[in-house]
Protein backbone atom coordinates (compact mmCIF):
# COMPACT_ATOMS: atom_id res chain seq x y z
CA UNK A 1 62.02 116.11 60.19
CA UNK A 2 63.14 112.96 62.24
CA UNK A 3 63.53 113.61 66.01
CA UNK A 4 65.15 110.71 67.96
CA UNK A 5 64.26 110.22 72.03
CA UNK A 6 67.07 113.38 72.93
CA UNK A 7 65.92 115.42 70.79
CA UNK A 8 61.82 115.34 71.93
CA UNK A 9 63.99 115.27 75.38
CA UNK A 10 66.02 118.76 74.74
CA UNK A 11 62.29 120.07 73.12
CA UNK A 12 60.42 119.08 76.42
CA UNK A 13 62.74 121.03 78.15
CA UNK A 14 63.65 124.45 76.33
CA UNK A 15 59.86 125.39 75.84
CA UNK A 16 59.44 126.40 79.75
CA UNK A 17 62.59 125.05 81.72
CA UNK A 18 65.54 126.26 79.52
CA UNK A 19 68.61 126.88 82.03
CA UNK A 20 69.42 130.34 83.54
CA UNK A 21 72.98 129.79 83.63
CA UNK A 22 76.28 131.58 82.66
CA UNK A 23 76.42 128.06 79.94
CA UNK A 24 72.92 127.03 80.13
CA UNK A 25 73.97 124.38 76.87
CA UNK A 26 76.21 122.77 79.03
CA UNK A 27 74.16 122.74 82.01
CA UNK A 28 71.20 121.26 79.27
CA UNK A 29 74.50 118.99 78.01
CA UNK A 30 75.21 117.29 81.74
CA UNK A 31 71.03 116.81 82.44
CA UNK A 32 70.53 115.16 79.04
CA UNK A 33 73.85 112.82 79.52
CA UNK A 34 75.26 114.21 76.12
CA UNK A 35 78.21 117.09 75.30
CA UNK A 36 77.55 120.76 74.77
CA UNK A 37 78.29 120.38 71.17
CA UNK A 38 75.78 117.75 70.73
CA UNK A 39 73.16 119.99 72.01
CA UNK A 40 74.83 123.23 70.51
CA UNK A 41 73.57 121.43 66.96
CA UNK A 42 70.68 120.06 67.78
CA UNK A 43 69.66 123.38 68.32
CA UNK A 44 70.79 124.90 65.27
CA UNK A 45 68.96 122.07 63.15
CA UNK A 46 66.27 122.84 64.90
CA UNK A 47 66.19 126.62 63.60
CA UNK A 48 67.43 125.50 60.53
CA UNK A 49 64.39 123.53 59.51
CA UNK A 50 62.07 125.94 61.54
CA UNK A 51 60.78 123.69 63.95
CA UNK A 52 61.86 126.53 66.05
CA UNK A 53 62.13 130.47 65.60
CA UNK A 54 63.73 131.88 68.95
CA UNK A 55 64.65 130.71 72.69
CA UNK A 56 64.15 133.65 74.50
CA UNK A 57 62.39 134.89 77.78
CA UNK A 58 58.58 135.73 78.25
CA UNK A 59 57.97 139.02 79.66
CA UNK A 60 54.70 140.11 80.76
CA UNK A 61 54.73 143.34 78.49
CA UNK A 62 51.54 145.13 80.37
CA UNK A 63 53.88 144.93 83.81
CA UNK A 64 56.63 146.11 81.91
CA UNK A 65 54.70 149.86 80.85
CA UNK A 66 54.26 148.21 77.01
CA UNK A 67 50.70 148.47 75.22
CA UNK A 68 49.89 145.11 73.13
CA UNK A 69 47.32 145.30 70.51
CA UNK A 70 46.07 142.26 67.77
CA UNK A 71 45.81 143.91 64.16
CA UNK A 72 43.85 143.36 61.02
CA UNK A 73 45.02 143.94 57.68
CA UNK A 74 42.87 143.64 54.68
CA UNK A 75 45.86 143.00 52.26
CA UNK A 76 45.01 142.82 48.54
CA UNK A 77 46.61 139.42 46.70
CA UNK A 78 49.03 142.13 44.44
CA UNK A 79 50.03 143.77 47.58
CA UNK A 80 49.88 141.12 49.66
CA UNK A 81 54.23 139.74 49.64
CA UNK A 82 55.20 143.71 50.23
CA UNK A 83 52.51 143.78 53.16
CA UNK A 84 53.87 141.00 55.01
CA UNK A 85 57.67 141.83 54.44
CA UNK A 86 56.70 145.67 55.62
CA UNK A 87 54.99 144.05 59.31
CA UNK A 88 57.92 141.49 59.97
CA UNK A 89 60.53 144.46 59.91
CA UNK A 90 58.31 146.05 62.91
CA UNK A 91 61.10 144.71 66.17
CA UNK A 92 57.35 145.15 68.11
CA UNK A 93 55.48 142.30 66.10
CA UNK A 94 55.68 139.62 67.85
CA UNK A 95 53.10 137.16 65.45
CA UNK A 96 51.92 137.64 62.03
CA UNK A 97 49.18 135.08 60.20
CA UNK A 98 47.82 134.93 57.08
CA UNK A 99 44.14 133.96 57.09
CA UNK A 100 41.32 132.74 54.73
CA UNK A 101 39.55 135.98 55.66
CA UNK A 102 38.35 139.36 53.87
CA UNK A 103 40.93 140.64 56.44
CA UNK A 104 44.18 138.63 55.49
CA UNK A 105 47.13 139.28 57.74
CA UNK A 106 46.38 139.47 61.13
CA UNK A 107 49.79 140.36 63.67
CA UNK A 108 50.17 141.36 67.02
CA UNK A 109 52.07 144.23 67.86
CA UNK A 110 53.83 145.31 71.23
CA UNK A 111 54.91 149.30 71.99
CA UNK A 112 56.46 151.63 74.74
CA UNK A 113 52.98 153.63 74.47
CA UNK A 114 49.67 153.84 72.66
CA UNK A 115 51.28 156.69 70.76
CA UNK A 116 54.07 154.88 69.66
CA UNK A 117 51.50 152.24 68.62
CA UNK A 118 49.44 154.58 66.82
CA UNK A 119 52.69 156.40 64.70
CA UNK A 120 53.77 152.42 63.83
CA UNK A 121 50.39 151.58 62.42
CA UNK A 122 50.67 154.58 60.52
CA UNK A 123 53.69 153.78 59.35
CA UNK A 124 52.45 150.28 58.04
CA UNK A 125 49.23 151.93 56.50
CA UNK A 126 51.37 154.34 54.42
CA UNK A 127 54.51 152.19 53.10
CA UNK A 128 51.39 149.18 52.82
CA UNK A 129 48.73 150.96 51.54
CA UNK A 130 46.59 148.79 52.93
CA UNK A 131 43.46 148.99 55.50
CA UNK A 132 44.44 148.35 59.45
CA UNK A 133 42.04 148.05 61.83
CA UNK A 134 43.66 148.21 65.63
CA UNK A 135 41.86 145.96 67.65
CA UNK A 136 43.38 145.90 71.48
CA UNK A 137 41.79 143.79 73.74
CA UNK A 138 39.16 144.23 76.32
CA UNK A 139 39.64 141.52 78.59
CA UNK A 140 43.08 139.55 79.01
CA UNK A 141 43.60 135.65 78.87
CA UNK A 142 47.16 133.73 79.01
CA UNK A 143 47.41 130.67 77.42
CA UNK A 144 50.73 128.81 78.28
CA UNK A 145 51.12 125.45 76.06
CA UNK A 146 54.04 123.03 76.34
CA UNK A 147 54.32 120.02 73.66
CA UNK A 148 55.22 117.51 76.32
CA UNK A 149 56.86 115.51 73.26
CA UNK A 150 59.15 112.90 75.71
CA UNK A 151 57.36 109.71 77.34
CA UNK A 152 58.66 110.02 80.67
CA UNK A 153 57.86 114.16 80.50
CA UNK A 154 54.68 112.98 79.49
CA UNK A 155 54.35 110.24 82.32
CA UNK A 156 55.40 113.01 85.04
CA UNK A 157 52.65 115.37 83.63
CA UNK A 158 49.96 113.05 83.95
CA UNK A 159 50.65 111.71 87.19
CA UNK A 160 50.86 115.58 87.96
CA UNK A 161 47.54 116.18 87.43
């Protein structure tokens, strides 16, 4: 996909700054000197060709109550389309990669409680038959990454730092 100078522009600034605002395109639409239909596409090309999945807030889910564990899923190459279709339709997975690995599909998964957590996994084991192993972390790190993909973004950043 082909991204001209506005669109690395409207990138740069969704990932961490997008708008809280009753019409946050428009708002987006006045700061980049363009309409709120222009960016109103731009957007939706964007999904379309998957060089984006969702704009949507980051919540810490720990502060929130919620219990966040990484999975492994040893996923056999015949069961292996039914496996992954059976973890996306979880609303609590929230990443799902298949790896070059004895375990295959590894996905992270966010509930209300560990019980919750425990019944879902369940669930996945059965209607899977595959092995899960629940793996929830011991220590915590957050790792924020923008793709600074503008020049004068990029220019601000460095001078930044």
């Amino acid at each position: 996909m082909s991204l001209d100078d506005l669109d690395r522009r409207l990138l740069t600034i969704i990932q961490s700054s997008f708008p809280i605002a009753a019409e946050p395109y428009k708002q987006l639409a006045e700061e980049l000197n363009t309409t709120e239909e222009d960016i109103l596409s731009r957007v939706q090309r964007f999904k379309d060709t998957g060089l984006i999945r969702r704009i949507g807030g980051i919540f810490d889910s720990r502060n929130l109550g919620y219990k966040s564990t990484l999975c492994a899923m040893r996923a056999p190459e015949d069961k292996l389309e039914k496996a992954i279709a059976v973890v996306n339709e979880y609303p609590g997975v929230t990443h799902n990669y298949l790896r070059e690995h004895e375990f295959n599909v590894w996905f992270t998964l966010i509930t209300p409680s560990e019980e919750y957590m425990e019944k879902v996994l369940d669930e996945i084991r059965e209607r899977t038959g595959c092995e899960v192993h629940n793996l929830p972390a011991v220590r915590f790190f957050k790792i924020k990454v923008d793709f600074r993909l503008d020049k004068e973004r990029q220019g601000a950043a460095e001078a930044a730092q």
